[in-house]
Protein backbone atom coordinates (compact mmCIF):
# COMPACT_ATOMS: atom_id res chain seq x y z
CA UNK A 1 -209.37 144.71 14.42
CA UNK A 2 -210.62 147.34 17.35
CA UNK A 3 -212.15 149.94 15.74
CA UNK A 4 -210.28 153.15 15.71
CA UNK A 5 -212.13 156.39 17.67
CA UNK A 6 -211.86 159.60 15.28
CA UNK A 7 -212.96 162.65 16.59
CA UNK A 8 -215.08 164.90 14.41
CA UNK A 9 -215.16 168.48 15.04
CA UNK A 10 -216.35 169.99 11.63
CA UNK A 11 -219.65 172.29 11.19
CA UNK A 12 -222.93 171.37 12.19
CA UNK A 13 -223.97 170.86 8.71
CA UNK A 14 -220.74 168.53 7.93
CA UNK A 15 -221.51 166.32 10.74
CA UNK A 16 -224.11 164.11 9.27
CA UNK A 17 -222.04 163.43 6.41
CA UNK A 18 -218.73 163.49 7.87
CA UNK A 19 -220.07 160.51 10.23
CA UNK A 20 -221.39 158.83 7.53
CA UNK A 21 -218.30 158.98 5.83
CA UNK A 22 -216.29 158.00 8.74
CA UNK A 23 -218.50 154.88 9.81
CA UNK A 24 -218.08 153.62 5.89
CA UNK A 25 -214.04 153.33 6.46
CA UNK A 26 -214.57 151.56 9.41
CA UNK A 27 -214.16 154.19 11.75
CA UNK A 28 -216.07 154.96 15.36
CA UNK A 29 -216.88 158.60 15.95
CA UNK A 30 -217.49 160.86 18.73
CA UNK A 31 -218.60 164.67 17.58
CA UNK A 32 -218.57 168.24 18.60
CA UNK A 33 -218.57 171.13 16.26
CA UNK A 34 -215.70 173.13 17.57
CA UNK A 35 -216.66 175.64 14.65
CA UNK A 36 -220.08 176.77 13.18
CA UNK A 37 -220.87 179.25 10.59
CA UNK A 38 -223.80 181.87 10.55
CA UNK A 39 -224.89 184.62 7.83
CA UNK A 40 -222.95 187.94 8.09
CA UNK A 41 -224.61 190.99 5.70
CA UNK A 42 -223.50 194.50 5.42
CA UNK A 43 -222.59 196.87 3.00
CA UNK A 44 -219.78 195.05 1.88
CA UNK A 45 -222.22 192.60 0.11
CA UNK A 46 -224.20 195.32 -1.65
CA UNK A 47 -220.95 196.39 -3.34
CA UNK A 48 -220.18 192.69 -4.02
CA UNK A 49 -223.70 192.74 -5.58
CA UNK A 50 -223.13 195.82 -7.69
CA UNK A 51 -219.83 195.48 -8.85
CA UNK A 52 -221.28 191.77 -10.22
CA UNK A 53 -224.13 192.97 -11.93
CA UNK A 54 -222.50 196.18 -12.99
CA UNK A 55 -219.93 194.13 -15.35
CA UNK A 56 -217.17 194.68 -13.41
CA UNK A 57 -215.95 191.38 -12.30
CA UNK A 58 -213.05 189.40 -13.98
CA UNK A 59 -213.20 186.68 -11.69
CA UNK A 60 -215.17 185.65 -9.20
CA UNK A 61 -213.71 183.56 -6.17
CA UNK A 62 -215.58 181.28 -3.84
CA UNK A 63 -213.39 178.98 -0.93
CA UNK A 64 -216.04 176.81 0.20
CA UNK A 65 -219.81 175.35 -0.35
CA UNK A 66 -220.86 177.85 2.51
CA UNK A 67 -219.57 180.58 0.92
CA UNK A 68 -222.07 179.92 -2.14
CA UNK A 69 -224.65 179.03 0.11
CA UNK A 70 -224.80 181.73 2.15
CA UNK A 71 -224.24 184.48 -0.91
CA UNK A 72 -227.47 182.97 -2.50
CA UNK A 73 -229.32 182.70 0.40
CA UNK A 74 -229.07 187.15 0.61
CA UNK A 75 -230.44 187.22 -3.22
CA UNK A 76 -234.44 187.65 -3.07
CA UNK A 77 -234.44 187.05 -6.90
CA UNK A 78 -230.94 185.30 -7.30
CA UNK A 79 -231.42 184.41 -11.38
CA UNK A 80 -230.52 187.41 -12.81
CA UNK A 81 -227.40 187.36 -10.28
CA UNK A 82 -226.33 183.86 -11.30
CA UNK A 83 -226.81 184.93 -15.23
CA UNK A 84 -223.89 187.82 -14.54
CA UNK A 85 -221.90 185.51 -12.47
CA UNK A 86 -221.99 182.95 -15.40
CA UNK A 87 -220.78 185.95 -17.08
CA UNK A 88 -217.56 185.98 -15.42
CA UNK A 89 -214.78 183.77 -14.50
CA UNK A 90 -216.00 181.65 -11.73
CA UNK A 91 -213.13 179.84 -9.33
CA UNK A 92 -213.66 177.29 -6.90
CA UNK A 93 -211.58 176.43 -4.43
CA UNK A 94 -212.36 172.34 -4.28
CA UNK A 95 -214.72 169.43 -5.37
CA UNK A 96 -217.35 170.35 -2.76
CA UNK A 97 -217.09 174.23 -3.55
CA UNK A 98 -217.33 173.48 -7.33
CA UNK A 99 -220.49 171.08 -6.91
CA UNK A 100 -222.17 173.37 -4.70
CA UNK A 101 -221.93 175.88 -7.95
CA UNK A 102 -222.93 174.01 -10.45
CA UNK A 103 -226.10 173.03 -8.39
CA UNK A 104 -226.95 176.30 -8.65
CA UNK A 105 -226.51 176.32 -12.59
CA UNK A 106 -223.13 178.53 -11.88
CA UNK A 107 -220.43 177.61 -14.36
CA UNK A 108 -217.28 176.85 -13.14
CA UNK A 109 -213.74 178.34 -14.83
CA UNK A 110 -211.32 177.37 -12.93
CA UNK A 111 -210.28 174.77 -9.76
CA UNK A 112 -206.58 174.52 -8.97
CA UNK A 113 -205.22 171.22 -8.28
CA UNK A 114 -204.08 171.86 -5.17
CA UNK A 115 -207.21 172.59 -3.28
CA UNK A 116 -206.02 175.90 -0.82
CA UNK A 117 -205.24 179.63 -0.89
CA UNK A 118 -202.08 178.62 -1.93
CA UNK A 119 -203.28 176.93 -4.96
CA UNK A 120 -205.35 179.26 -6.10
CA UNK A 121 -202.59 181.99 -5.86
CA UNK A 122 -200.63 179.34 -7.96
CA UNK A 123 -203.11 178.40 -10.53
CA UNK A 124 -204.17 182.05 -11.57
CA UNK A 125 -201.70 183.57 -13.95
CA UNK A 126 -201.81 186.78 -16.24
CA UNK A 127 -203.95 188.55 -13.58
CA UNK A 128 -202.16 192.18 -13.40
CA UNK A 129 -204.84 194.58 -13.34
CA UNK A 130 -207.80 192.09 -13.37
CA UNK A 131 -210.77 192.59 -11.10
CA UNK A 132 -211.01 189.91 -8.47
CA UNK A 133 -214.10 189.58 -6.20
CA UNK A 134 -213.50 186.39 -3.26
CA UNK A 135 -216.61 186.05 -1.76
CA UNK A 136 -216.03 183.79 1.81
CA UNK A 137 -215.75 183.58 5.56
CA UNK A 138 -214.69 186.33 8.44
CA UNK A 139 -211.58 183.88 9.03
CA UNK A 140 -210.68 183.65 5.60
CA UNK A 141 -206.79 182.88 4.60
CA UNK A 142 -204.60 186.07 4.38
CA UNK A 143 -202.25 184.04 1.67
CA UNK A 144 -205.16 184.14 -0.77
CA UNK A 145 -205.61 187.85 -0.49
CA UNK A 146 -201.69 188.74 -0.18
CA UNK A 147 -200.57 186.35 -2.77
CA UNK A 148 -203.55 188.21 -5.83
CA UNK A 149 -202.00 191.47 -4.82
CA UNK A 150 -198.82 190.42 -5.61
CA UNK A 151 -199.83 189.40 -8.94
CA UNK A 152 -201.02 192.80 -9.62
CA UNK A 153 -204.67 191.64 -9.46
CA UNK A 154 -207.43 194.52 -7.70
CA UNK A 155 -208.82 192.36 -5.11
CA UNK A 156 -212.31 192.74 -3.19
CA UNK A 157 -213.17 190.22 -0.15
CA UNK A 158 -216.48 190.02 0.99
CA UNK A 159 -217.40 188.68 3.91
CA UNK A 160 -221.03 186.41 3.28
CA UNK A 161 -220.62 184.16 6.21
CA UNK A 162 -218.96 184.09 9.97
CA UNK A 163 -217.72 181.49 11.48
CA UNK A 164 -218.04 180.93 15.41
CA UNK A 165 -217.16 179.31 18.56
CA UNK A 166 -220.45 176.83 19.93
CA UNK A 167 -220.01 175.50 23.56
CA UNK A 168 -222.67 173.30 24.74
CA UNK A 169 -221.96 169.40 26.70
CA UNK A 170 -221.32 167.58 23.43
CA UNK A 171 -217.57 170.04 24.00
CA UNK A 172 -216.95 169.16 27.29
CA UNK A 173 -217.56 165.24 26.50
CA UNK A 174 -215.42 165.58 24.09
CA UNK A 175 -213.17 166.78 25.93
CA UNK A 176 -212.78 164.47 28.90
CA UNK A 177 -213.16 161.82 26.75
CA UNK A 178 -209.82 162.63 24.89
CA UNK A 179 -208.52 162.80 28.39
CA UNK A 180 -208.99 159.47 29.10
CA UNK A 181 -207.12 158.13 26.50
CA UNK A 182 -210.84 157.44 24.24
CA UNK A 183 -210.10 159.42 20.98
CA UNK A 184 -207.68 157.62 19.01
CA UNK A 185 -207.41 160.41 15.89
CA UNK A 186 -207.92 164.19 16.13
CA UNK A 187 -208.94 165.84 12.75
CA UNK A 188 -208.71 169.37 12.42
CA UNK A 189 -209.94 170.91 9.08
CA UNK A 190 -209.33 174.61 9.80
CA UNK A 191 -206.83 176.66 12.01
CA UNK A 192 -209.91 178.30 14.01
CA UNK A 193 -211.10 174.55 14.60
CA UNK A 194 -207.57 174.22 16.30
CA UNK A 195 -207.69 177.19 18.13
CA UNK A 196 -211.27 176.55 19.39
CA UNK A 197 -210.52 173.02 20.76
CA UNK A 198 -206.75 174.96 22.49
CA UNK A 199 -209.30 177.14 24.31
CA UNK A 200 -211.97 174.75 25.51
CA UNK A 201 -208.75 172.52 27.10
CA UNK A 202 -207.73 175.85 28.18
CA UNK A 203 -210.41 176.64 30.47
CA UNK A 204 -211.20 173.39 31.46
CA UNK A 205 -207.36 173.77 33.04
CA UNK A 206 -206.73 170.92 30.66
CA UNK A 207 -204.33 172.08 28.03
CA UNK A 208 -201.23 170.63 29.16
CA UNK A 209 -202.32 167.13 29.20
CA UNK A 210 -204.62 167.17 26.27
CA UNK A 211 -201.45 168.14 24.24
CA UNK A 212 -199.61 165.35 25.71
CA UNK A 213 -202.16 162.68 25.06
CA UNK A 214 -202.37 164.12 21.24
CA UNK A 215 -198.60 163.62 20.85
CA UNK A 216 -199.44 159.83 21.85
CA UNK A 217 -202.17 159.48 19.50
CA UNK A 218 -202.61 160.46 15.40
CA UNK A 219 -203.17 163.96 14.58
CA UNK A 220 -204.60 164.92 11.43
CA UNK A 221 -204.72 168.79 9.22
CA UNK A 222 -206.37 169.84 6.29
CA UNK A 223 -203.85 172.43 4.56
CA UNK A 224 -200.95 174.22 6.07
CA UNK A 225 -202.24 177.20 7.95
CA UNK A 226 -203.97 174.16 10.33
CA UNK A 227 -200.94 172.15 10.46
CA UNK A 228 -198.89 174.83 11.13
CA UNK A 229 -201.27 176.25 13.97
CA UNK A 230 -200.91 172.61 15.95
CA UNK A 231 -197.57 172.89 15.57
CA UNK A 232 -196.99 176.29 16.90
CA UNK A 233 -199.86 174.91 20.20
CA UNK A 234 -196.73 172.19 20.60
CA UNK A 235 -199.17 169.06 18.72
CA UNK A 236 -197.05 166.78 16.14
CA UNK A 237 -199.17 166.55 13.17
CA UNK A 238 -198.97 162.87 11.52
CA UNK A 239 -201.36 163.25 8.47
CA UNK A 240 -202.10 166.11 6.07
CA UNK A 241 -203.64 165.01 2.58
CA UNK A 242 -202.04 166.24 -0.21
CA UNK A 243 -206.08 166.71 -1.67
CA UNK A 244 -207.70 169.20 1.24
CA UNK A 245 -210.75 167.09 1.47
CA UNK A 246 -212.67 165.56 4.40
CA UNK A 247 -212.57 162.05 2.49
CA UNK A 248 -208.57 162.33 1.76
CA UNK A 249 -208.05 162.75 5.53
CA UNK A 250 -210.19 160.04 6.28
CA UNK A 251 -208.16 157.93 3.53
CA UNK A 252 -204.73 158.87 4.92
CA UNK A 253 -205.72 157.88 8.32
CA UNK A 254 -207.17 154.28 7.55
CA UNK A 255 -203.46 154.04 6.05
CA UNK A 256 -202.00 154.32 8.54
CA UNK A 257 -203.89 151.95 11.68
């Protein structure tokens, strides 16, 4: 059997692995990072910082691996840090999120068993009036946020990481390579990853047809803020794991040649 072209688009620092991954379920690959993430600091953190060592903290959120990365990383002596954290309830959002902690020797309360905002919201109960610290990207989910308040929880999000928009040839060869007809499955894993690829087709006066072609091909989103941004750019979406993982999507697809 031909072997199916999936098009990888995650974080620089996914790609390796994601490949990897890929090429072990008998997939071919062609990559561009349509999203990458950098360190954001600011005040916001030193608040984060003293509201965690201060005692204050009921729970403590994180929504990804780079969100625990890139908190660390500010920390010039992060022990003491990680001994209050410990001290607290400590949620992650997935698998990857929660091994990323407990690298770190940060215990983890709580994972949800749907992994997305809207299964944290779901999984945390008998929160009125508890202080909740999320600790993640500048394009977090506004569900997570939204859905605490409603629950009576005080909420603080701090920004540790940003995510951006890389353009380089690797996008553009991408790109006209979907054009001819060479990618046979698109994975998105975020709705700024959607939005991203929208714009490069955009101003490579491409968007029509690249939507066309994707409605011919298999079209796969991690959660529902991704699948729902496709949809709203006109893109059927074929696959979305019930498990918002990398591998799942990767699963669901092979299912489906």
């Amino acid at each position: 059997m031909e072997m199916k072209v999936i098009a990888i688009m995650r974080p620089s620092g996914y790609m390796e692995e994601s490949v990897r991954l890929a090429a072990s379920m008998g997939f071919s690959t062609i990559t561009a990072p349509m999203i990458d993430v950098m360190d954001k600091s600011g005040h916001e953190f030193k608040e984060f910082f003293d509201r965690i060592m201060g005692g204050e903290s009921d729970y403590v959120i994180f929504t990804s691996a780079n969100g625990v990365e890139f908190t660390l990383l500010k920390l010039k002596y992060p022990d003491e840090f990680i001994e209050r954290l410990n001290e607290t309830n400590v949620v992650a959002i997935g698998p990857r999120t929660r091994d990323a902690l407990l690298k770190n020797g940060i215990h983890v309360s709580m994972m949800p068993e749907s992994y997305s905002s809207a299964g944290l919201v779901e999984s945390m109960n008998k929160i009125e009036g508890a202080s909740i610290e999320i600790a993640r990207s500048s394009h977090g989910a506004p569900e997570l946020v939204r859905g605490l308040l409603e629950k009576g929880a005080v909420v603080h999000e701090t920004q540790v990481y940003q995510i951006i928009s890389p353009r380089d040839e690797r996008h553009e060869a991408l790109m006209k390579h979907a054009l001819a007809g060479g990618v046979d499955i698109f994975a998105f894993t975020s709705t700024m990853m959607v939005r991203n690829f929208m714009a490069l087709a955009n101003d490579m006066g491409a968007k029509d047809e690249i939507i066309r072609i994707m409605n011919s091909k298999m079209v796969a989103a991690i959660g529902k803020p991704t699948r729902d941004t496709l949809i709203g750019c006109g893109v059927k979406v074929d696959i979305m794991p019930e498990n918002y993982t990398f591998e799942e999507m990767l699963k669901e697809c092979r299912k489906r040649q």
